[in-house]
Protein backbone atom coordinates (compact mmCIF):
# COMPACT_ATOMS: atom_id res chain seq x y z
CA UNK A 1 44.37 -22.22 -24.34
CA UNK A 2 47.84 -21.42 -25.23
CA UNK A 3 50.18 -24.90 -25.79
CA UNK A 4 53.88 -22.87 -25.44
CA UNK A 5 56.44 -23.92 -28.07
CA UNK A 6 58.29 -26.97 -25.80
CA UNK A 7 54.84 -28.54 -24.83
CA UNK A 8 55.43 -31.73 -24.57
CA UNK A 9 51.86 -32.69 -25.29
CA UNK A 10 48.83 -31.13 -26.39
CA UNK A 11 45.24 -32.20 -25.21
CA UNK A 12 45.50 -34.15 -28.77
CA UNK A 13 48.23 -35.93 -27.84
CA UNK A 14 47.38 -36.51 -24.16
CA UNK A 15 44.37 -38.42 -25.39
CA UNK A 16 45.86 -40.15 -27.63
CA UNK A 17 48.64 -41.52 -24.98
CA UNK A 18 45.56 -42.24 -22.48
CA UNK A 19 43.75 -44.80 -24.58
CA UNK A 20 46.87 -46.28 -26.20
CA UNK A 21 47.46 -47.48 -22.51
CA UNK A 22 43.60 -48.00 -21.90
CA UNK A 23 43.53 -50.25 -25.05
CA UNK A 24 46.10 -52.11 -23.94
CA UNK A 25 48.69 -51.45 -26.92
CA UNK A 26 51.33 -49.91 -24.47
CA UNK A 27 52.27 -49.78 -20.99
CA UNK A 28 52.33 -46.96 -18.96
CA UNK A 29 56.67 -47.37 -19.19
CA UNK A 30 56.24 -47.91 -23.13
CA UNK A 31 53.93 -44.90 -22.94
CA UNK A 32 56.32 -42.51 -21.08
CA UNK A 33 59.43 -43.25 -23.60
CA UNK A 34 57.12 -42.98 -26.52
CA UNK A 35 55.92 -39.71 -25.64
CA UNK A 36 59.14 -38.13 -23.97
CA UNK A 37 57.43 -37.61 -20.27
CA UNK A 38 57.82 -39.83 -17.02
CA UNK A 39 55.59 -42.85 -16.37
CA UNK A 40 54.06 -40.70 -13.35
CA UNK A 41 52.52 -38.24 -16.13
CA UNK A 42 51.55 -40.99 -18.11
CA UNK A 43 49.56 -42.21 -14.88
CA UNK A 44 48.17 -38.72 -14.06
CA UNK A 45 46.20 -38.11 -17.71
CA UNK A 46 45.18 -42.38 -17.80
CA UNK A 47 43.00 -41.13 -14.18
CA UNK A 48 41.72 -38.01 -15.54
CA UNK A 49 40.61 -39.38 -19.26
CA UNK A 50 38.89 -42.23 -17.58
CA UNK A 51 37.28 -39.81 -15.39
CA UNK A 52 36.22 -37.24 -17.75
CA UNK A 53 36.89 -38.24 -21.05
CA UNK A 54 37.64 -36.32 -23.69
CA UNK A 55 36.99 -32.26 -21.68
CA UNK A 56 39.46 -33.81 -18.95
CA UNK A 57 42.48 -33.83 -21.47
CA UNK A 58 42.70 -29.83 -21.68
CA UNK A 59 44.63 -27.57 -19.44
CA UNK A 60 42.78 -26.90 -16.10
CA UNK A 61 43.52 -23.48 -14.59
CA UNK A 62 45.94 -23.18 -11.92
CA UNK A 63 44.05 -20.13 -10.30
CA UNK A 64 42.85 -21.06 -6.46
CA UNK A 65 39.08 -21.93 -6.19
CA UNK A 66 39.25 -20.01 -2.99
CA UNK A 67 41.53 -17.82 -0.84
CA UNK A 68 40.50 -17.61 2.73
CA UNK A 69 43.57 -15.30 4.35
CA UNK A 70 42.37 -12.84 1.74
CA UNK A 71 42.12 -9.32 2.89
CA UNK A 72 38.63 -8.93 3.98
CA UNK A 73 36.81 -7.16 2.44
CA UNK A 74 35.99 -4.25 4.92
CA UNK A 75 39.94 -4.01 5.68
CA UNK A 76 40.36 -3.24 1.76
CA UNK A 77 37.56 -0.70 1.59
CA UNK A 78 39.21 1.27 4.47
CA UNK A 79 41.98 0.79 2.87
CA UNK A 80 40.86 2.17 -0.06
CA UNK A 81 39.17 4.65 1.53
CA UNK A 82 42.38 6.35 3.50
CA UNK A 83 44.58 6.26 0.19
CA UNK A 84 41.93 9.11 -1.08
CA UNK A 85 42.41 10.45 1.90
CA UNK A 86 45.93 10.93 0.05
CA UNK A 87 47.79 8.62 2.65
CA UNK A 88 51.30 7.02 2.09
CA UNK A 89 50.74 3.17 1.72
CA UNK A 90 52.91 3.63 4.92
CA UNK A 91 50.69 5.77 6.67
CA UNK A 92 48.40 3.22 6.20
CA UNK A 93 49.65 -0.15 6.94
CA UNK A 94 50.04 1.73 10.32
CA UNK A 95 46.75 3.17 10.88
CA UNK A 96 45.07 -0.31 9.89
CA UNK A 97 47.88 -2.59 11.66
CA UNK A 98 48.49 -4.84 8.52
CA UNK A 99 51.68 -4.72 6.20
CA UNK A 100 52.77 -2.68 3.41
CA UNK A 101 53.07 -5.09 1.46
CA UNK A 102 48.89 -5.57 2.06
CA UNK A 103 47.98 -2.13 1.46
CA UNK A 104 50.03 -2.50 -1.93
CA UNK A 105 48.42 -5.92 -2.62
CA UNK A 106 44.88 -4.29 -1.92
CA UNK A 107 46.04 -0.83 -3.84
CA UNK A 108 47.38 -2.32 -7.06
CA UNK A 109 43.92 -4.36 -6.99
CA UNK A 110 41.86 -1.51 -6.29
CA UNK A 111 44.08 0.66 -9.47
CA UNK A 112 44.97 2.71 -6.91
CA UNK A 113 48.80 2.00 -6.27
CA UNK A 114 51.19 4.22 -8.97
């Protein structure tokens, strides 16, 4: 995990705000001030230590669990498939029907865009 420079708190320090306000020795308002975030914040990482402890304080990631109006995967292999044909990426959002803008997505993905 990489905590950028202006981080305003670290998983340390998220902990350490949660059971402050667990332990009743601030509020969730005393809380926010204290650590230089809103009291909504303070709210969100109260929920997710009681729910998971300690494992719940680090960054999740914010990469979709799933995608369903991805390119299927037979669309991409054709594709894939007319680019060594040597095809534009014009050529073929035409022949297939779908954008350019897909056949790059599905291209650059594929290493085959420039």
């Amino acid at each position: 995990m990489n905590i950028h420079k202006n981080a305003r708190l670290t998983p340390l320090r998220r902990e350490e705000m949660a059971l402050a306000v667990i332990e009743g020795h601030l509020t969730q308002a005393q809380a926010a001030l204290t650590y230089g975030v809103a009291a909504k914040i303070v709210a969100r990482w109260v929920e997710r230590f009681k729910a998971g402890g300690r494992e719940a304080m680090l960054d999740r990631s914010s990469r979709p669990h799933a995608m369903p109006r991805q390119t299927s995967q037979a669309l991409a292999e054709r594709i894939i498939t007319l680019r060594r044909q040597r095809l534009t990426g014009k050529h073929i959002a035409i022949e297939t029907g779908v954008s350019a803008a897909t056949v790059s997505r599905v291209l650059k993905r594929a290493g085959l865009s420039r």
